[in-house]
Structure formats: structure tokens, C-alpha cells
PDB file of N, CA and C in Angstrom:
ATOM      1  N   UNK A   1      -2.315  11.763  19.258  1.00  0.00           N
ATOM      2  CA  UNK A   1      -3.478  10.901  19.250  1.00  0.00           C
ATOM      3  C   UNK A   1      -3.073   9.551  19.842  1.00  0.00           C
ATOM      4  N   UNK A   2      -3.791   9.057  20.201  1.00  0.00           N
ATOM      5  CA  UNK A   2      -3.470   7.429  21.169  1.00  0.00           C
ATOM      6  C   UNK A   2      -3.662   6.561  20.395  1.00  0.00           C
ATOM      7  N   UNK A   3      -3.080   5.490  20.281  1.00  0.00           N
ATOM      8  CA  UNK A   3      -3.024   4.650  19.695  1.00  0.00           C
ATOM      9  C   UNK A   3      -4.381   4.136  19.193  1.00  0.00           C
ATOM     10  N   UNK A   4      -5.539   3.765  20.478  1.00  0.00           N
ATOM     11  CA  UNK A   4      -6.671   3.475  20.013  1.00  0.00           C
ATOM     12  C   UNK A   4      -7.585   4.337  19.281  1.00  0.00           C
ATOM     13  N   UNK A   5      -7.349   5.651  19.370  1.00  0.00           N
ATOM     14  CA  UNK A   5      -7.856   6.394  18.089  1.00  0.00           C
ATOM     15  C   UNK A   5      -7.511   6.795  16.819  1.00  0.00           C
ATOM     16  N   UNK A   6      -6.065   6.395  17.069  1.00  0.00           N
ATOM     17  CA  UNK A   6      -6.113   5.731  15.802  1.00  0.00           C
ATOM     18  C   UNK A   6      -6.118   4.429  14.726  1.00  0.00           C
ATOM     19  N   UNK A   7      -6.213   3.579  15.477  1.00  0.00           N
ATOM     20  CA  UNK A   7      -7.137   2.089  15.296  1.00  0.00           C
ATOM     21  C   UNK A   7      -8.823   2.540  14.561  1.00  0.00           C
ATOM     22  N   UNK A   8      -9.173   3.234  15.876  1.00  0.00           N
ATOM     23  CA  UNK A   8     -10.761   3.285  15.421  1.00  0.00           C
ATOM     24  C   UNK A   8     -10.959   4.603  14.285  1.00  0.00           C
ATOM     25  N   UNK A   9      -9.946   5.549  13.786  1.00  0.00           N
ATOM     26  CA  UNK A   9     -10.153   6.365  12.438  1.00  0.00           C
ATOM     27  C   UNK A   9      -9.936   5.161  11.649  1.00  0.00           C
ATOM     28  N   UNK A  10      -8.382   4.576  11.485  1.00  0.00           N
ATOM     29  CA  UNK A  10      -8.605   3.754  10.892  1.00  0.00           C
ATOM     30  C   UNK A  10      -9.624   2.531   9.902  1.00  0.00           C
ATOM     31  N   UNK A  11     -10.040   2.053  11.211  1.00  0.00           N
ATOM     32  CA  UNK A  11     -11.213   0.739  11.112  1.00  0.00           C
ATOM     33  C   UNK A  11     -12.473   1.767  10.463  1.00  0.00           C
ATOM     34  N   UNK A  12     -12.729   2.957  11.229  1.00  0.00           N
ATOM     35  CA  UNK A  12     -13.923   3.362  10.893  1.00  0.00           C
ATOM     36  C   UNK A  12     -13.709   4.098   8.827  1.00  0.00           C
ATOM     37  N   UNK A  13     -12.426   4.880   8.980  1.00  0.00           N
ATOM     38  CA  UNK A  13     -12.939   4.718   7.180  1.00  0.00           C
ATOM     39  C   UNK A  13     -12.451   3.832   6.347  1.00  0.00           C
ATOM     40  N   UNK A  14     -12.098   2.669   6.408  1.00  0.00           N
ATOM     41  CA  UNK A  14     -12.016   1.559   5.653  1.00  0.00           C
ATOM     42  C   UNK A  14     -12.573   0.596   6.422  1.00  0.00           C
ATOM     43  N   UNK A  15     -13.328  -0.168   5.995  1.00  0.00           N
ATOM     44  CA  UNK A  15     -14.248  -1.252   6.450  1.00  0.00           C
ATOM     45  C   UNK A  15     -13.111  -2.680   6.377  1.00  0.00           C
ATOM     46  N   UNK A  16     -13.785  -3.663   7.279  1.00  0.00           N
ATOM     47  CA  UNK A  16     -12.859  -4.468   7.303  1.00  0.00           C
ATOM     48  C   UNK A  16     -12.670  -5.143   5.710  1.00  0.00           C
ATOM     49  N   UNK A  17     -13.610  -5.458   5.321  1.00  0.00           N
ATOM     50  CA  UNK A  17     -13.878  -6.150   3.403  1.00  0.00           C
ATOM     51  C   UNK A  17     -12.552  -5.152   2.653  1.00  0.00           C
ATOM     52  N   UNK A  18     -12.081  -4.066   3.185  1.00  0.00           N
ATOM     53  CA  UNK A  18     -11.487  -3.405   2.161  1.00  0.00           C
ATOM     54  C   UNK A  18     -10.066  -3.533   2.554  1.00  0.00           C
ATOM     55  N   UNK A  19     -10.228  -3.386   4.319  1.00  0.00           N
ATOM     56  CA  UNK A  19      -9.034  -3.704   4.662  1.00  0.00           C
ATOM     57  C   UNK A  19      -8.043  -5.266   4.384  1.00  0.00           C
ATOM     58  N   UNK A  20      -9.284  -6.023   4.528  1.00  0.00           N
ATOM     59  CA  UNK A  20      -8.612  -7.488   3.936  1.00  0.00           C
ATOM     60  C   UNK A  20      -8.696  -7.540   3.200  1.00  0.00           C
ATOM     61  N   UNK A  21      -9.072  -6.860   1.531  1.00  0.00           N
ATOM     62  CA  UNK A  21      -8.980  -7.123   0.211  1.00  0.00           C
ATOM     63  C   UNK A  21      -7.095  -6.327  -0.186  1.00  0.00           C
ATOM     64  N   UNK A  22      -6.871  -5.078   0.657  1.00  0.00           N
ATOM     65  CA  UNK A  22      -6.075  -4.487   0.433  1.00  0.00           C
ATOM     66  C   UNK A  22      -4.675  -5.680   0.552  1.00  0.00           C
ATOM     67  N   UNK A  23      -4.869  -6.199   2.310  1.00  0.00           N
ATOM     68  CA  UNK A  23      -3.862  -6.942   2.444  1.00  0.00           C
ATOM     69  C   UNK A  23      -3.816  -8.170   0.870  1.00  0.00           C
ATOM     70  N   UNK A  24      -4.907  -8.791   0.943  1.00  0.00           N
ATOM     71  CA  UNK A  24      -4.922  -9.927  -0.084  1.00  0.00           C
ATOM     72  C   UNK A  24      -4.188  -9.501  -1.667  1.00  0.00           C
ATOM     73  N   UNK A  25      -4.511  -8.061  -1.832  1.00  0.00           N
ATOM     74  CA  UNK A  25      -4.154  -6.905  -3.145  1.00  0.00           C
ATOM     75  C   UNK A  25      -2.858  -7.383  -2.758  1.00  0.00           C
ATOM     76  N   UNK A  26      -1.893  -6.849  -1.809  1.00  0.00           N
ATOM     77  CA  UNK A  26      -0.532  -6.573  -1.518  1.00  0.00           C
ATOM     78  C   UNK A  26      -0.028  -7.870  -1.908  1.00  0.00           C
ATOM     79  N   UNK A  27      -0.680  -8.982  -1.422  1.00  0.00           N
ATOM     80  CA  UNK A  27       0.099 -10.462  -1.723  1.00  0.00           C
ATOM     81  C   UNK A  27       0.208 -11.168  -2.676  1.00  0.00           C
ATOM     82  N   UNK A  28      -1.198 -10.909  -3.236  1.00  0.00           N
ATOM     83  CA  UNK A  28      -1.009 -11.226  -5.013  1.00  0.00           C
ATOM     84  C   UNK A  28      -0.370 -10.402  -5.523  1.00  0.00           C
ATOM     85  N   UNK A  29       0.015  -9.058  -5.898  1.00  0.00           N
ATOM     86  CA  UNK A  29       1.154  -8.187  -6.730  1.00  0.00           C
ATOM     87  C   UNK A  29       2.089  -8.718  -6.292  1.00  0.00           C
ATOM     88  N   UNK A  30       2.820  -9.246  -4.981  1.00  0.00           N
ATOM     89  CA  UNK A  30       3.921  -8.893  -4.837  1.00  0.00           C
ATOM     90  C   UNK A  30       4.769 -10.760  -5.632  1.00  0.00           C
ATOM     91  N   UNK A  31       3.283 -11.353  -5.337  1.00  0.00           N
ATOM     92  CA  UNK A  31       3.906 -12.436  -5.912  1.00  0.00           C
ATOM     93  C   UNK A  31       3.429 -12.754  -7.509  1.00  0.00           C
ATOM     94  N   UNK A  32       3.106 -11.756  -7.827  1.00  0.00           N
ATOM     95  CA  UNK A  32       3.381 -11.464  -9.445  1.00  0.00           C
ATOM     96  C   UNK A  32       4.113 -11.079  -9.795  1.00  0.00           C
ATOM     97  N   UNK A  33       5.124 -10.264  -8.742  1.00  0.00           N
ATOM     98  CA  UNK A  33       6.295  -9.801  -9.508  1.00  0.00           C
ATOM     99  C   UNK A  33       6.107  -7.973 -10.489  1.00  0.00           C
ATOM    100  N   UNK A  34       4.687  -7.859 -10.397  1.00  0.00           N
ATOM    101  CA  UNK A  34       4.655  -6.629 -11.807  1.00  0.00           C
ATOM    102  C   UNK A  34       4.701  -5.473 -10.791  1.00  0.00           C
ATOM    103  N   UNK A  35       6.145  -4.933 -11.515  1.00  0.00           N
ATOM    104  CA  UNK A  35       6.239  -3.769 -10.755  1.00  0.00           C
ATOM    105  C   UNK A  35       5.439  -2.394 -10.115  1.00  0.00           C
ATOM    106  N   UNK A  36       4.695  -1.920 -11.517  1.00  0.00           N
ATOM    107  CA  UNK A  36       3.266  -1.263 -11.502  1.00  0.00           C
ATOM    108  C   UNK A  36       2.368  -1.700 -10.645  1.00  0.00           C
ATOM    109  N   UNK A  37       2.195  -2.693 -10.518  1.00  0.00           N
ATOM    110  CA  UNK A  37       0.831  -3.437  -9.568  1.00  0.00           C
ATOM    111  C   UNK A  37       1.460  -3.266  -7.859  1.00  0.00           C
ATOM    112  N   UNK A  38       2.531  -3.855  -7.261  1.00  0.00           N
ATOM    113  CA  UNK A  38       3.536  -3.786  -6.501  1.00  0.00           C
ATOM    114  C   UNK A  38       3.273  -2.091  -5.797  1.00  0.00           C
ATOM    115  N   UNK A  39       3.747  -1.367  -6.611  1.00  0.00           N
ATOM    116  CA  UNK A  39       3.996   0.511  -6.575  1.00  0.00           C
ATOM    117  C   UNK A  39       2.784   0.824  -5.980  1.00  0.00           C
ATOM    118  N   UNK A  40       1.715   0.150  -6.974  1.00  0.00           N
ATOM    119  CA  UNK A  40       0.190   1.018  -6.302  1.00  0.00           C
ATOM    120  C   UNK A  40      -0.013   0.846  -5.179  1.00  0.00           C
ATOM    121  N   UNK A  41      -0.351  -0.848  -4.833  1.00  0.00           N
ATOM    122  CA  UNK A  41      -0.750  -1.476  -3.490  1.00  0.00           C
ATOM    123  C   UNK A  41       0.564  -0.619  -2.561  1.00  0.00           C
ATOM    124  N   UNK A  42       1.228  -0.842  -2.818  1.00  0.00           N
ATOM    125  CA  UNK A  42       2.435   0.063  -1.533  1.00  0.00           C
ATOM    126  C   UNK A  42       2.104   1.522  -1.605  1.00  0.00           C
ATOM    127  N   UNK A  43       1.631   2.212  -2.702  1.00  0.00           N
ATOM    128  CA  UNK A  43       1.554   3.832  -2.437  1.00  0.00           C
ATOM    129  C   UNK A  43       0.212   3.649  -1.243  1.00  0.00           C
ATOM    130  N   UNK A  44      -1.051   2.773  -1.345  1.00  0.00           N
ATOM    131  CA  UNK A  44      -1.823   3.145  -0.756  1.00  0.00           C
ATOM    132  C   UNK A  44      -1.754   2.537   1.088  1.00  0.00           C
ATOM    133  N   UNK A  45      -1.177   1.646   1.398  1.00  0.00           N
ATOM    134  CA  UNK A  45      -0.259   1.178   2.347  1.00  0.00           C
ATOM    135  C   UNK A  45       0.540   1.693   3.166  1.00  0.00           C
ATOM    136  N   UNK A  46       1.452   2.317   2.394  1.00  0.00           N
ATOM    137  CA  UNK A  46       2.110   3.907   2.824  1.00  0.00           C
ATOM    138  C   UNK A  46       1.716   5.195   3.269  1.00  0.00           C
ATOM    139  N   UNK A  47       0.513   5.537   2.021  1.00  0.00           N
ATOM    140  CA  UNK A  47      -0.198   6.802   2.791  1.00  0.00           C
ATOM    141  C   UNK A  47      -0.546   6.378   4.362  1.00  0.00           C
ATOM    142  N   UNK A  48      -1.073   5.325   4.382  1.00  0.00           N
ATOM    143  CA  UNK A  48      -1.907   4.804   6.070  1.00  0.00           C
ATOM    144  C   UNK A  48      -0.736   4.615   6.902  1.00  0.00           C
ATOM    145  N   UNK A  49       0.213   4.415   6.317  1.00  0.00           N
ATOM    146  CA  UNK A  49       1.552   3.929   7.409  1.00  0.00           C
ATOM    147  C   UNK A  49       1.980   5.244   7.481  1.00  0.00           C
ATOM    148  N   UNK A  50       1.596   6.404   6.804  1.00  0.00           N
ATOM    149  CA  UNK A  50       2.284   7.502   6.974  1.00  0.00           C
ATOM    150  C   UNK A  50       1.454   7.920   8.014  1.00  0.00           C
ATOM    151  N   UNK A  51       0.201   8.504   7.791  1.00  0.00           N
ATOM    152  CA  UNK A  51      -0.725   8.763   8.681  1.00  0.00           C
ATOM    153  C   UNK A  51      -0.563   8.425   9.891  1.00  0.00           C
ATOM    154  N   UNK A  52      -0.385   6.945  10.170  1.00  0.00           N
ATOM    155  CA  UNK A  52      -0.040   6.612  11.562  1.00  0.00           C
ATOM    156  C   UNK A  52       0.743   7.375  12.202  1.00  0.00           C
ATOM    157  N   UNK A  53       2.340   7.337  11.610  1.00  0.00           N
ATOM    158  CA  UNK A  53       3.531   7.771  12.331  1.00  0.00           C
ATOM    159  C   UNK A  53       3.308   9.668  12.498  1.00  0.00           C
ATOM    160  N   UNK A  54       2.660  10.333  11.555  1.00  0.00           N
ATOM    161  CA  UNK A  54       1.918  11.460  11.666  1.00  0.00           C
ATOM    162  C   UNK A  54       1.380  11.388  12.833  1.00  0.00           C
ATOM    163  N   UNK A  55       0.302  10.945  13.306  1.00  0.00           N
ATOM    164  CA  UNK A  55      -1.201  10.863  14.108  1.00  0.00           C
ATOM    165  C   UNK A  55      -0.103  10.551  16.049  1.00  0.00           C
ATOM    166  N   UNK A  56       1.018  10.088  15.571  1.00  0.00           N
ATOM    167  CA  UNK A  56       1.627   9.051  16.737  1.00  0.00           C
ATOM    168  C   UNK A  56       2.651  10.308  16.854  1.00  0.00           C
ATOM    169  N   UNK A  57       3.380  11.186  15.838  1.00  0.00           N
ATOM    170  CA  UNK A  57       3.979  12.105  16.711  1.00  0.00           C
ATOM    171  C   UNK A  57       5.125  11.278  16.558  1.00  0.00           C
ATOM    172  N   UNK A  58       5.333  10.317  15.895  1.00  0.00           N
ATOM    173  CA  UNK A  58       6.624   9.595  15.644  1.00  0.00           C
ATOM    174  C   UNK A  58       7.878   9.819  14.707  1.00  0.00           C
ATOM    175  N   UNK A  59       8.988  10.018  15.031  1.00  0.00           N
ATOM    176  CA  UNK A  59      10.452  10.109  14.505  1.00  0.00           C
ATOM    177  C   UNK A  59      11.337   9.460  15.115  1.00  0.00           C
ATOM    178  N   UNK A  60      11.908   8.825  13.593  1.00  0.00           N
ATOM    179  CA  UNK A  60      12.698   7.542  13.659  1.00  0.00           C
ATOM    180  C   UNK A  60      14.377   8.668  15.029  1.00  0.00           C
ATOM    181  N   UNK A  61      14.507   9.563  14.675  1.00  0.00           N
ATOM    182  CA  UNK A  61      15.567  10.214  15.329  1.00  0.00           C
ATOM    183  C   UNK A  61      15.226  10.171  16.705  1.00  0.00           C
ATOM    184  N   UNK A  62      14.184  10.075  17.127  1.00  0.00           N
ATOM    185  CA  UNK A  62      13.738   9.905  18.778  1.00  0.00           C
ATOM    186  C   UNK A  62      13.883   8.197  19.206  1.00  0.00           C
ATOM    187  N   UNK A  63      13.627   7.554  18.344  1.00  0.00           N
ATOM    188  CA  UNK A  63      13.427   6.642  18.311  1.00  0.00           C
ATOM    189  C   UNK A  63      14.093   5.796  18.185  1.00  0.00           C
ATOM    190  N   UNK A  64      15.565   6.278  17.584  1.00  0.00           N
ATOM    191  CA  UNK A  64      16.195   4.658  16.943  1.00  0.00           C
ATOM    192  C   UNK A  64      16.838   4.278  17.901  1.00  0.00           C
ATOM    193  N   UNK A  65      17.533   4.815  19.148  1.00  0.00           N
ATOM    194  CA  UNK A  65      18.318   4.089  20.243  1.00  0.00           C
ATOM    195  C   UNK A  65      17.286   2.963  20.655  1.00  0.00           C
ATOM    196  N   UNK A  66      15.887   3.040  20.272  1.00  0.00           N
ATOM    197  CA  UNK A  66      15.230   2.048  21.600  1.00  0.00           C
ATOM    198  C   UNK A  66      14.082   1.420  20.329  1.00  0.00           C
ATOM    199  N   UNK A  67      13.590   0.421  20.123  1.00  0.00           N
ATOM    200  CA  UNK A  67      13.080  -0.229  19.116  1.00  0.00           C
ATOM    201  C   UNK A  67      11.988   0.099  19.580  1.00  0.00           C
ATOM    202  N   UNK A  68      10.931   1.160  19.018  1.00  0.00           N
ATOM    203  CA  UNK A  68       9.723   1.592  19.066  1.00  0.00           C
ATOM    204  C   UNK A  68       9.283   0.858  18.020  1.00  0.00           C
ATOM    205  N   UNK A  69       7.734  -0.129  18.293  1.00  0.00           N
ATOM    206  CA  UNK A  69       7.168  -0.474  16.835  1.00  0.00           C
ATOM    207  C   UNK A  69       5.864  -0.007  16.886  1.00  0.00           C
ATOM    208  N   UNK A  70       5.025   0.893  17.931  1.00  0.00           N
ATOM    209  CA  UNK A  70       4.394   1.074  18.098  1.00  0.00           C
ATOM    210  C   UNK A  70       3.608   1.173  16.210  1.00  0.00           C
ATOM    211  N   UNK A  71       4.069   1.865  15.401  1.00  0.00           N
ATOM    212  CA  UNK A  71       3.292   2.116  14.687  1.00  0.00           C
ATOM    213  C   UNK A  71       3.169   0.918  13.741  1.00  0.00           C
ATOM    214  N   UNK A  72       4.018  -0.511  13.685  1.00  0.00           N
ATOM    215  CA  UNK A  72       3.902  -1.289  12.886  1.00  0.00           C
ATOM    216  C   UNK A  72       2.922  -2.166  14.014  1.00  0.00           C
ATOM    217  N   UNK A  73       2.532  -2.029  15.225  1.00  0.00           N
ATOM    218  CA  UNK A  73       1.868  -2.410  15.828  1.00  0.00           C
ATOM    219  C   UNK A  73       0.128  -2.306  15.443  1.00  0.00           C
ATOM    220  N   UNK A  74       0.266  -1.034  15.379  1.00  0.00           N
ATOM    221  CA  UNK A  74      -1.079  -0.463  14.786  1.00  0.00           C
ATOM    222  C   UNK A  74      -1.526  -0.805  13.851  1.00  0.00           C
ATOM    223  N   UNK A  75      -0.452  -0.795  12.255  1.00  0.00           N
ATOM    224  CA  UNK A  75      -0.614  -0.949  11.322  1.00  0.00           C
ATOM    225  C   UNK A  75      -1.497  -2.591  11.084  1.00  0.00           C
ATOM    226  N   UNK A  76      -0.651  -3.596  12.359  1.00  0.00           N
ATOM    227  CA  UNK A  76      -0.840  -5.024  12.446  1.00  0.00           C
ATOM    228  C   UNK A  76      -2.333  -5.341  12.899  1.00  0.00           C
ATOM    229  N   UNK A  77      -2.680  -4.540  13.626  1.00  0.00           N
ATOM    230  CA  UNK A  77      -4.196  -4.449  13.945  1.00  0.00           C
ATOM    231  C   UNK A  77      -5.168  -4.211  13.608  1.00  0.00           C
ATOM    232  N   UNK A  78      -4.819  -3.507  13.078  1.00  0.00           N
ATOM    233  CA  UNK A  78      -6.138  -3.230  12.218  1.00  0.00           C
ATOM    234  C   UNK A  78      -5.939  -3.618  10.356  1.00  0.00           C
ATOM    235  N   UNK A  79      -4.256  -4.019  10.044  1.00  0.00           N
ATOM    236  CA  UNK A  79      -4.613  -4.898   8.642  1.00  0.00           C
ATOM    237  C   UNK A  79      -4.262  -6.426   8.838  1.00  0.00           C
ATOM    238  N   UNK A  80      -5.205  -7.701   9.301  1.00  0.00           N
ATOM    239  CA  UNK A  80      -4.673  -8.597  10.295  1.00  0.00           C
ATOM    240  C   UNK A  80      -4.037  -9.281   8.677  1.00  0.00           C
ATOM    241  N   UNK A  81      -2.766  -9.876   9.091  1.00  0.00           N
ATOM    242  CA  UNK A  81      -1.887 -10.781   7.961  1.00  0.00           C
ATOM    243  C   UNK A  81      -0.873  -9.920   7.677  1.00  0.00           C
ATOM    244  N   UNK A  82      -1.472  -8.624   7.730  1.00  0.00           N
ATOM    245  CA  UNK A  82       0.107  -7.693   6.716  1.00  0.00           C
ATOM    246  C   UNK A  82       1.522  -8.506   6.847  1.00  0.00           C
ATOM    247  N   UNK A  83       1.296  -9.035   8.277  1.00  0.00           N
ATOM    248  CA  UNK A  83       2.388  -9.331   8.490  1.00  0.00           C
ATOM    249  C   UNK A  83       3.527 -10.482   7.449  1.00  0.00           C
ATOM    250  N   UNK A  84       2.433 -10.992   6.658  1.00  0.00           N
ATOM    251  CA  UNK A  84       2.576 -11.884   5.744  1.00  0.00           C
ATOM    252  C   UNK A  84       3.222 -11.665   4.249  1.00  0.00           C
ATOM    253  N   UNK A  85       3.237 -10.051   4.008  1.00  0.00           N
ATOM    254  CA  UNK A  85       3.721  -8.990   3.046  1.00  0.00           C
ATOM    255  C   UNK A  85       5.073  -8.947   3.166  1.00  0.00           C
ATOM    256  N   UNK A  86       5.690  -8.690   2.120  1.00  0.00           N
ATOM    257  CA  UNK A  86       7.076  -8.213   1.999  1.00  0.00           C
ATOM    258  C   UNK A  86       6.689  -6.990   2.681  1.00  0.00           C
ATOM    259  N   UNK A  87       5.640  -5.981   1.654  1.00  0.00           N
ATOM    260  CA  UNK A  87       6.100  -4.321   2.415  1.00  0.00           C
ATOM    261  C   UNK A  87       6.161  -4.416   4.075  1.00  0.00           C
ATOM    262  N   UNK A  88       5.286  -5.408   5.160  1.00  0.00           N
ATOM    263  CA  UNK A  88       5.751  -5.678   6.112  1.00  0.00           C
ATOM    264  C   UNK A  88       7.349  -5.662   6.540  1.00  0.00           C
ATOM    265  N   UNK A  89       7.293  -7.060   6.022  1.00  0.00           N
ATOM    266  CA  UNK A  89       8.671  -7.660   6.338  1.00  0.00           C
ATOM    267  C   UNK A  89       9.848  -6.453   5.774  1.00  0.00           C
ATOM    268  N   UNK A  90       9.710  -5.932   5.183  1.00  0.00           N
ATOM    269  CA  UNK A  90      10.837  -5.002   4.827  1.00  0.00           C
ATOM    270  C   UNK A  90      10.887  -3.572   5.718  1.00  0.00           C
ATOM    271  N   UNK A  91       9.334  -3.194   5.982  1.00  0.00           N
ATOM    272  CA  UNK A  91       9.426  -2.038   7.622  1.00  0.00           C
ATOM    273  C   UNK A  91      10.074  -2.612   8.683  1.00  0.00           C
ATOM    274  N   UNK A  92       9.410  -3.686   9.153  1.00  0.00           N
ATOM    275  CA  UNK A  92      10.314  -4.230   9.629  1.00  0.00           C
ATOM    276  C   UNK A  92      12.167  -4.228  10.058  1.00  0.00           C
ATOM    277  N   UNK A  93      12.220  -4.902   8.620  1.00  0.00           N
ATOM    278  CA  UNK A  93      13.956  -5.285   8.340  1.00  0.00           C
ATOM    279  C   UNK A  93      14.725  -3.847   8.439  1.00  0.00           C
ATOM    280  N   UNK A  94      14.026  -2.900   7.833  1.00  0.00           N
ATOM    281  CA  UNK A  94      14.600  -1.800   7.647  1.00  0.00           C
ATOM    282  C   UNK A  94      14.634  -0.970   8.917  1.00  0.00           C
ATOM    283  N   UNK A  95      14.026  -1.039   9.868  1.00  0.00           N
ATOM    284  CA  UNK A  95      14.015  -0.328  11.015  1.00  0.00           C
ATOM    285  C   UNK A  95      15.058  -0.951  12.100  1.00  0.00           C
ATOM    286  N   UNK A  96      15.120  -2.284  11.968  1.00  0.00           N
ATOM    287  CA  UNK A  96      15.725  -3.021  13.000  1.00  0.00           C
ATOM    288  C   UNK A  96      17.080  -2.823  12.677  1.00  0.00           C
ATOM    289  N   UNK A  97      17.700  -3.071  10.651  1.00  0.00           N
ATOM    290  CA  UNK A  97      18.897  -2.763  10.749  1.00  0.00           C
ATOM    291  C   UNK A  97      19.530  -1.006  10.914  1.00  0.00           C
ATOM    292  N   UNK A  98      18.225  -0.049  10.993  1.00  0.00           N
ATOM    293  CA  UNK A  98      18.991   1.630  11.388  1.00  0.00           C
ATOM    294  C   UNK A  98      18.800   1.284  12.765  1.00  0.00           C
ATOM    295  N   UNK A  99      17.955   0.754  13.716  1.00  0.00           N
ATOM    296  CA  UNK A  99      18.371   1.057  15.156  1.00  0.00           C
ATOM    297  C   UNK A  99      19.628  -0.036  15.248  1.00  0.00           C
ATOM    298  N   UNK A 100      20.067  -1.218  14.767  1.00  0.00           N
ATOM    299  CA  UNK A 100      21.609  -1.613  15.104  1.00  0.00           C
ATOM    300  C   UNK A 100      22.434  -0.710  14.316  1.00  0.00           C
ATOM    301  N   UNK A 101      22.396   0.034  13.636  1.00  0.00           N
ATOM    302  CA  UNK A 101      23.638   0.840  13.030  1.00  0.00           C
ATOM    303  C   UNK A 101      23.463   1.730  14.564  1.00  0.00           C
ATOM    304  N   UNK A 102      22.351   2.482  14.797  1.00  0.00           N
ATOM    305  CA  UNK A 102      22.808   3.672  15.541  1.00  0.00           C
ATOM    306  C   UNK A 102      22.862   3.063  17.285  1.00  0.00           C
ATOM    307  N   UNK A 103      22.598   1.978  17.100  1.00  0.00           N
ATOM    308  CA  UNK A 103      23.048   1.605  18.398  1.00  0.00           C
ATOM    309  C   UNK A 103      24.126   0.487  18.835  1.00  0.00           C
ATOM    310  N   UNK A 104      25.044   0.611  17.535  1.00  0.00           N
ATOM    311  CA  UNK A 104      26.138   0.173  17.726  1.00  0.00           C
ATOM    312  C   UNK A 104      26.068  -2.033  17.635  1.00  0.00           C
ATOM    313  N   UNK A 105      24.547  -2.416  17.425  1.00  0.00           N
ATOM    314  CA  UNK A 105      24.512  -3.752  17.969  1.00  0.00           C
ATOM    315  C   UNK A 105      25.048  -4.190  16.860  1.00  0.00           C
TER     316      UNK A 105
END
């Protein structure tokens, strides 16, 4: 599936009100600290981040010589701020330090 269709499944079954309540969800748990609260907002975050890399045909083993973000790209577009999240910042962190392990940087 192409990227822009999956933007527009995306956008089309979660409305934007839900999509920015979700991000806003993620930022208050995480700066509450309560682990339970934290777990949920990330299980439902995850399913969609899973979906993506599903829908995209994506594996980190194809992938890690060459910094593909295509799917945190997606993810960024259609949830605008995520970027502002730990669970962000930690896809992120976590991808960048397996492609320098396997690419030696």
C-alpha cells in the first residue's frame, strides 16, 4: 500500500478530534508517570504503528543498513505533535541506535 493510502485509512477511521486527543492522552500519562495509564495510550499507538509497518511491507532486517523512517513519517502526519511523546522519541532512539550497531557507525 503507498504511503498516501495509508495516511487516508488512517485519517479516514479516526477523525482528527480523536487523533489529537490520543496524542494529548500520550502526553499527559507519560508525564504522570502511572504506569497503567502510560501501557494503554502506547498499546493503542502501537496497534497503528503496527498497522503501518504491516500496510508498508516493512522489516527492520531490510532496512537497518539504510535509515528508512518512512513509517515514523506517516505515523508524524497524520498524529501532528507525536513527535513531542517519549513513545516517539524512543522509536526513534531505538531504531537509530540498531541501524549504528548493524552498520558499524
Amino acid at each position: 500500500m503507498k504511503n498516501e493510502q495509508i495516511i487516508k485509512t488512517i485519517k479516514d477511521t479516526y477523525s482528527r478530534d480523536i487523533r489529537k486527543q490520543l496524542v494529548k492522552t500520550l502526553i499527559k500519562d507519560e508525564k504522570s508517570a502511572n504506569i497503567e495509564d502510560i501501557e494503554s495510550s502506547y498499546k493503542i499507538i502501537n496497534q497503528i504503528f503496527s498497522y503501518v509497518i504491516s500496510e508498508l511491507g516493512w522489516t527492520f532486517a531490510e532496512n537497518s543498513t539504510s535509515w528508512d523512517d518512512t513509517p515514523l513519517k506517516i505515523i508524524l502526519e497524520t498524529f501532528p505533535k507525536i513527535d513531542e511523546t517519549k513513545w516517539f522519541e524512543e522509536k526513534l532512539l531505538s531504531v537509530t541506535k540498531a541501524v549504528r550497531l548493524e552498520g558499524g557507525f
